[in-house]
N, C-alpha and C. Protein backbone atom coordinates (compact mmCIF):
# COMPACT_ATOMS: atom_id res chain seq x y z
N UNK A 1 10.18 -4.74 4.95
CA UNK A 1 9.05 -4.31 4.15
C UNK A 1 9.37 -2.90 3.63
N UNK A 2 9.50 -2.86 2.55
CA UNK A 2 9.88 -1.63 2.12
C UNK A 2 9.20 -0.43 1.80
N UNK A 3 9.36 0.58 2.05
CA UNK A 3 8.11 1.88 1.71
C UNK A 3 8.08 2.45 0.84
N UNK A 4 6.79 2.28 0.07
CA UNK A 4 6.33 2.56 -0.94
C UNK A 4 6.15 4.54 -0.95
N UNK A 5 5.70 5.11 0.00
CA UNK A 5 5.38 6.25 0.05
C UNK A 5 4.86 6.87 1.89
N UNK A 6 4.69 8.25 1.75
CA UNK A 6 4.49 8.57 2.93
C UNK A 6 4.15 9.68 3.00
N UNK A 7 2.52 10.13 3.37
CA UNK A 7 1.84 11.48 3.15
C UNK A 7 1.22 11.45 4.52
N UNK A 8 1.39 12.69 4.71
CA UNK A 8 -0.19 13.16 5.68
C UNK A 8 -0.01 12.18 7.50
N UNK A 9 1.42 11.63 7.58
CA UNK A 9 1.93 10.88 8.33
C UNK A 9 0.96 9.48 8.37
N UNK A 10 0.48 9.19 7.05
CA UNK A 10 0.33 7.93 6.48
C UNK A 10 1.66 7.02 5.69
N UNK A 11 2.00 6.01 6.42
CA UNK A 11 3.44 5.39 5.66
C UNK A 11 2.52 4.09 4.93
N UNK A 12 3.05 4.03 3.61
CA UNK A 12 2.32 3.31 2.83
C UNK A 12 3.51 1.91 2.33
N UNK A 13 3.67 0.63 2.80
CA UNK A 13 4.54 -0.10 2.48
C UNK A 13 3.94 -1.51 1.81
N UNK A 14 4.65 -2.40 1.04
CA UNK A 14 4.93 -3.39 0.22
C UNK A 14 5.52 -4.41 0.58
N UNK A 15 5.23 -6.05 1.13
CA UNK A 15 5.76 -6.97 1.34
C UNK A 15 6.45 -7.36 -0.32
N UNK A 16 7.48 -7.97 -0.16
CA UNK A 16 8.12 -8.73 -1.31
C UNK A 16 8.95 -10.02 -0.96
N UNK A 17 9.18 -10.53 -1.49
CA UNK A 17 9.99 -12.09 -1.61
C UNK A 17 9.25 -13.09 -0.36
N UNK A 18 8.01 -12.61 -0.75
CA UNK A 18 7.40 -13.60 0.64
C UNK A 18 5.71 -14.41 -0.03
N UNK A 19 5.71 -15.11 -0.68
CA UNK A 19 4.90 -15.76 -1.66
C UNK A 19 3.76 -16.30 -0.73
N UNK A 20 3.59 -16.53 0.24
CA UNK A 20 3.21 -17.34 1.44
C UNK A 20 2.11 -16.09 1.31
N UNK A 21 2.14 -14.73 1.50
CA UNK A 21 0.96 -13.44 1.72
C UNK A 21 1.00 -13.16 0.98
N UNK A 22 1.32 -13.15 -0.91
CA UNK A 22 0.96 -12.62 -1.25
C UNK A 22 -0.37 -12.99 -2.12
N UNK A 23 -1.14 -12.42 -1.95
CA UNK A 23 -2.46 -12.82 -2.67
C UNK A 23 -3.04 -12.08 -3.62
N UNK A 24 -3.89 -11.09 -3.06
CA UNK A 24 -4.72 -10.05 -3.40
C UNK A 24 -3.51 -8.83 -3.27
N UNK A 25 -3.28 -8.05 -4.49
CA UNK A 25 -2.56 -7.15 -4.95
C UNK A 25 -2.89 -6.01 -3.47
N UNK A 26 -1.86 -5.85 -2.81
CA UNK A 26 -2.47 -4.90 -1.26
C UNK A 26 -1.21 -4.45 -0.94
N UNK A 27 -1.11 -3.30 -0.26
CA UNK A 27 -0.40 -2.81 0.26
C UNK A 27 -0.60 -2.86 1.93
N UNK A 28 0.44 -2.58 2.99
CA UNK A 28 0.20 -2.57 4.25
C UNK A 28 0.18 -0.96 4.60
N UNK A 29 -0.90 -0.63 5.42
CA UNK A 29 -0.65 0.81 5.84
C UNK A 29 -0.91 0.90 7.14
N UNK A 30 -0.14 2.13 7.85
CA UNK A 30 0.40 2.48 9.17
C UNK A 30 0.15 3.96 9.19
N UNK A 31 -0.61 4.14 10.36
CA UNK A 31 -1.14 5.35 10.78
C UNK A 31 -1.33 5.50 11.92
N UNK A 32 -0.05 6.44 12.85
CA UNK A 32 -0.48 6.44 14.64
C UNK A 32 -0.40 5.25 15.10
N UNK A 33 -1.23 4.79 15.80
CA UNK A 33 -1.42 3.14 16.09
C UNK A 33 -2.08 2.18 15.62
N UNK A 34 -2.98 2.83 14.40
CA UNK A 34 -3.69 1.85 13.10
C UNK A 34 -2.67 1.35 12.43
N UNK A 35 -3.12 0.14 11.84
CA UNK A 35 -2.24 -0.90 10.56
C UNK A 35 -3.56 -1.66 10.37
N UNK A 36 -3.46 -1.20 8.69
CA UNK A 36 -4.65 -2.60 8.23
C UNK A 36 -3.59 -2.01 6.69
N UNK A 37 -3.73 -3.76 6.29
CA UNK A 37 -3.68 -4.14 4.80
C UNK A 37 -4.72 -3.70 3.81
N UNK A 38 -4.93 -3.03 3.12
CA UNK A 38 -5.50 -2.35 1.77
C UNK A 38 -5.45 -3.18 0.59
N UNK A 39 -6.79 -3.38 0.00
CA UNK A 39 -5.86 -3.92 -1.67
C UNK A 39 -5.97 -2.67 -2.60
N UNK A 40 -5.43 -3.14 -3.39
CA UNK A 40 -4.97 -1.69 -4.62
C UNK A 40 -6.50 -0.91 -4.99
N UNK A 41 -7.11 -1.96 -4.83
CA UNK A 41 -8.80 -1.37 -5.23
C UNK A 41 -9.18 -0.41 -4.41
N UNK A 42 -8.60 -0.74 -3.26
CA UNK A 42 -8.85 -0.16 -2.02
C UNK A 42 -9.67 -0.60 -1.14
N UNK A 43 -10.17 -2.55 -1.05
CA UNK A 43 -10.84 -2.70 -0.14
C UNK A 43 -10.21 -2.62 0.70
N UNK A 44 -10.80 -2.92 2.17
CA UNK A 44 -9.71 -3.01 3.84
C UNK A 44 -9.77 -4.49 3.43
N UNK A 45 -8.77 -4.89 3.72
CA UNK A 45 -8.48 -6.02 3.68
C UNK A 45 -8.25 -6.78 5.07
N UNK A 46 -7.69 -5.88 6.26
CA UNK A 46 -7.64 -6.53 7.29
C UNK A 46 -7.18 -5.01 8.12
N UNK A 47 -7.35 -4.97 9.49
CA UNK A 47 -6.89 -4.36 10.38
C UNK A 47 -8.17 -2.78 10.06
N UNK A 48 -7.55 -1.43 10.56
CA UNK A 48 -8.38 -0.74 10.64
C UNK A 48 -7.46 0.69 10.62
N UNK A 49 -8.06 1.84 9.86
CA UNK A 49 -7.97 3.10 9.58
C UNK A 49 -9.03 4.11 9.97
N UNK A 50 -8.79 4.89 10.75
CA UNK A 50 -9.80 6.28 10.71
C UNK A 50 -10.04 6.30 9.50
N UNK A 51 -11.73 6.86 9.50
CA UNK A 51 -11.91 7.18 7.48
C UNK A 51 -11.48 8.19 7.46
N UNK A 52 -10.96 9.01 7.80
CA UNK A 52 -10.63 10.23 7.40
C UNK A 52 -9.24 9.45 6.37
N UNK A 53 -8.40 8.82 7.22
CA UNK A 53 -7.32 8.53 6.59
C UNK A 53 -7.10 7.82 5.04
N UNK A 54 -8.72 6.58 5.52
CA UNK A 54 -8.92 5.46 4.83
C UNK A 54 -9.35 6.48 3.47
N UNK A 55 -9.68 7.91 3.42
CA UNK A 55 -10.37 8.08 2.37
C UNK A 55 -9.27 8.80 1.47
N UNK A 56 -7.83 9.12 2.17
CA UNK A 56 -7.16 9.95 1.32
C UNK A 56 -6.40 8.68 0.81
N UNK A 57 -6.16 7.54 1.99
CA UNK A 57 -5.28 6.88 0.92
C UNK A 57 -5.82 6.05 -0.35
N UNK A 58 -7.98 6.18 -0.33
CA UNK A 58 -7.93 5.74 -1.09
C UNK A 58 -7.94 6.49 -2.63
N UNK A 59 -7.64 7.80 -2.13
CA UNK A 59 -7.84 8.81 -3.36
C UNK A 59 -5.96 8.23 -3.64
N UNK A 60 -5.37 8.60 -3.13
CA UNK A 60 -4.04 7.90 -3.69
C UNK A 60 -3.85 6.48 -4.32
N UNK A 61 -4.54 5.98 -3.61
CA UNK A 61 -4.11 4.39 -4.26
C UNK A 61 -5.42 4.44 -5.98
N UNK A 62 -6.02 5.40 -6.01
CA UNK A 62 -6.72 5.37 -7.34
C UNK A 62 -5.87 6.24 -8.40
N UNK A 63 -4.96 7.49 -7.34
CA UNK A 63 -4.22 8.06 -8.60
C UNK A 63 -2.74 7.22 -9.36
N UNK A 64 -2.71 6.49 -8.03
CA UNK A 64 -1.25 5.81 -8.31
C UNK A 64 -1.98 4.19 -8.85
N UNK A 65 -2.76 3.97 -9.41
CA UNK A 65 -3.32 2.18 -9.64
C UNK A 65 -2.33 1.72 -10.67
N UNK A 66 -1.48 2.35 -11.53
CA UNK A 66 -1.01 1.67 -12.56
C UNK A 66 0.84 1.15 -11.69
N UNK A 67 1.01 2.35 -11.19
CA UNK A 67 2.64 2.30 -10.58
C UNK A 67 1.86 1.18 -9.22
N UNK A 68 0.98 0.90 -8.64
CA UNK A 68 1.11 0.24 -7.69
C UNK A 68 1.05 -1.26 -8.30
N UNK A 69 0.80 -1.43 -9.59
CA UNK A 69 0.28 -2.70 -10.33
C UNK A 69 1.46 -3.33 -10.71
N UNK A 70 2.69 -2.54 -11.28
CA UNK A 70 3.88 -2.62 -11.57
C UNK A 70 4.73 -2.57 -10.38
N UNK A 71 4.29 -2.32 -9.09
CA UNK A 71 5.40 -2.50 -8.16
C UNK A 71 5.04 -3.33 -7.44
N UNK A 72 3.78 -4.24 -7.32
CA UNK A 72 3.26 -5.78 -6.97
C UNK A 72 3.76 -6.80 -7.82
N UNK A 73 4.37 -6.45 -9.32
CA UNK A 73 4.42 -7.41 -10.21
C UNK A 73 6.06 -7.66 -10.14
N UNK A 74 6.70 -6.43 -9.43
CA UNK A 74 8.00 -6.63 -9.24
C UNK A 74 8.07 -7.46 -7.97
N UNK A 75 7.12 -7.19 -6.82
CA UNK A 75 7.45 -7.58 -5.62
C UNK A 75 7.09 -9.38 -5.36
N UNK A 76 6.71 -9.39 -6.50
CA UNK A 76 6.46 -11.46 -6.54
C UNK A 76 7.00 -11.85 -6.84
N UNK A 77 8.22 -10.94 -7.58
CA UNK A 77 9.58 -11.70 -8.46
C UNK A 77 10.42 -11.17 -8.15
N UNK A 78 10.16 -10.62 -6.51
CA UNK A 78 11.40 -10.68 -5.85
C UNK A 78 12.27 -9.74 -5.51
N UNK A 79 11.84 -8.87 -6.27
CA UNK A 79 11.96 -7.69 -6.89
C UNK A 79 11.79 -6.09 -5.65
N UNK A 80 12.54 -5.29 -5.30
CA UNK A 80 12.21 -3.97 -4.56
C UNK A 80 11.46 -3.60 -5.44
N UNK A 81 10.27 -2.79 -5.24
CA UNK A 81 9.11 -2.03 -5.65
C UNK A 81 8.78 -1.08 -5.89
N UNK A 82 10.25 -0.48 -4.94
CA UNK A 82 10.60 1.23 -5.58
C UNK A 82 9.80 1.93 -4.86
N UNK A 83 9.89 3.89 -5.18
CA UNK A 83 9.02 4.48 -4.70
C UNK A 83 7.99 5.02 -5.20
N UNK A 84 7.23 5.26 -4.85
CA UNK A 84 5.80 6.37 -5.63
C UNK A 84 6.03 7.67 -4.63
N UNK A 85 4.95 8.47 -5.64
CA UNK A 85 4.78 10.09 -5.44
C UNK A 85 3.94 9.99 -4.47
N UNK A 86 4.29 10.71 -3.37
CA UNK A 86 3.12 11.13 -2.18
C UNK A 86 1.97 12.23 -2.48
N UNK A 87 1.20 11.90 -2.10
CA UNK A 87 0.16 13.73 -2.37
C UNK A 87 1.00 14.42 -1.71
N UNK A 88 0.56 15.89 -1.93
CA UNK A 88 1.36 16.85 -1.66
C UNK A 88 0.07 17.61 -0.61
């Protein structure tokens, strides 16, 4: 699963070549001992985040919505997804 980005010791990663999960445009995120799946919108999709966390990555996943749209559209075709810009 390859990583998309990594702020604030939030690692933000991307399943690809696996058609079986992919559904709803989402990323997987990992924090400490949290992991929940995100979609790009930013609902929780599954698993669980402190909000503190849940709220920066969703300020990221709103600045990054276009590069995360284009690196889901690579990752269904198989495609690495590349990286994005972390907040700083």
């Amino acid at each position: 699963m390859p990583e998309l980005s990594r702020f604030f010791n939030i690692v933000v990663k991307m399943l690809f070549a696996d058609t079986r999960q992919h559904n709803k445009p989402h990323v997987h995120v990992f924090y400490a001992e949290h992991e929940a799946s995100v979609g790009i919108d930013g609902e929780l999709l599954a698993g669980s985040l402190p909000m503190k966390q849940m709220r920066i990555l969703s300020a990221w996943l709103a600045i990054h919505e276009e590069e995360l749209y284009a690196a889901w559209n690579k990752a269904v075709r198989n495609e690495l997804p590349g990286k994005i810009e972390p907040l700083s």
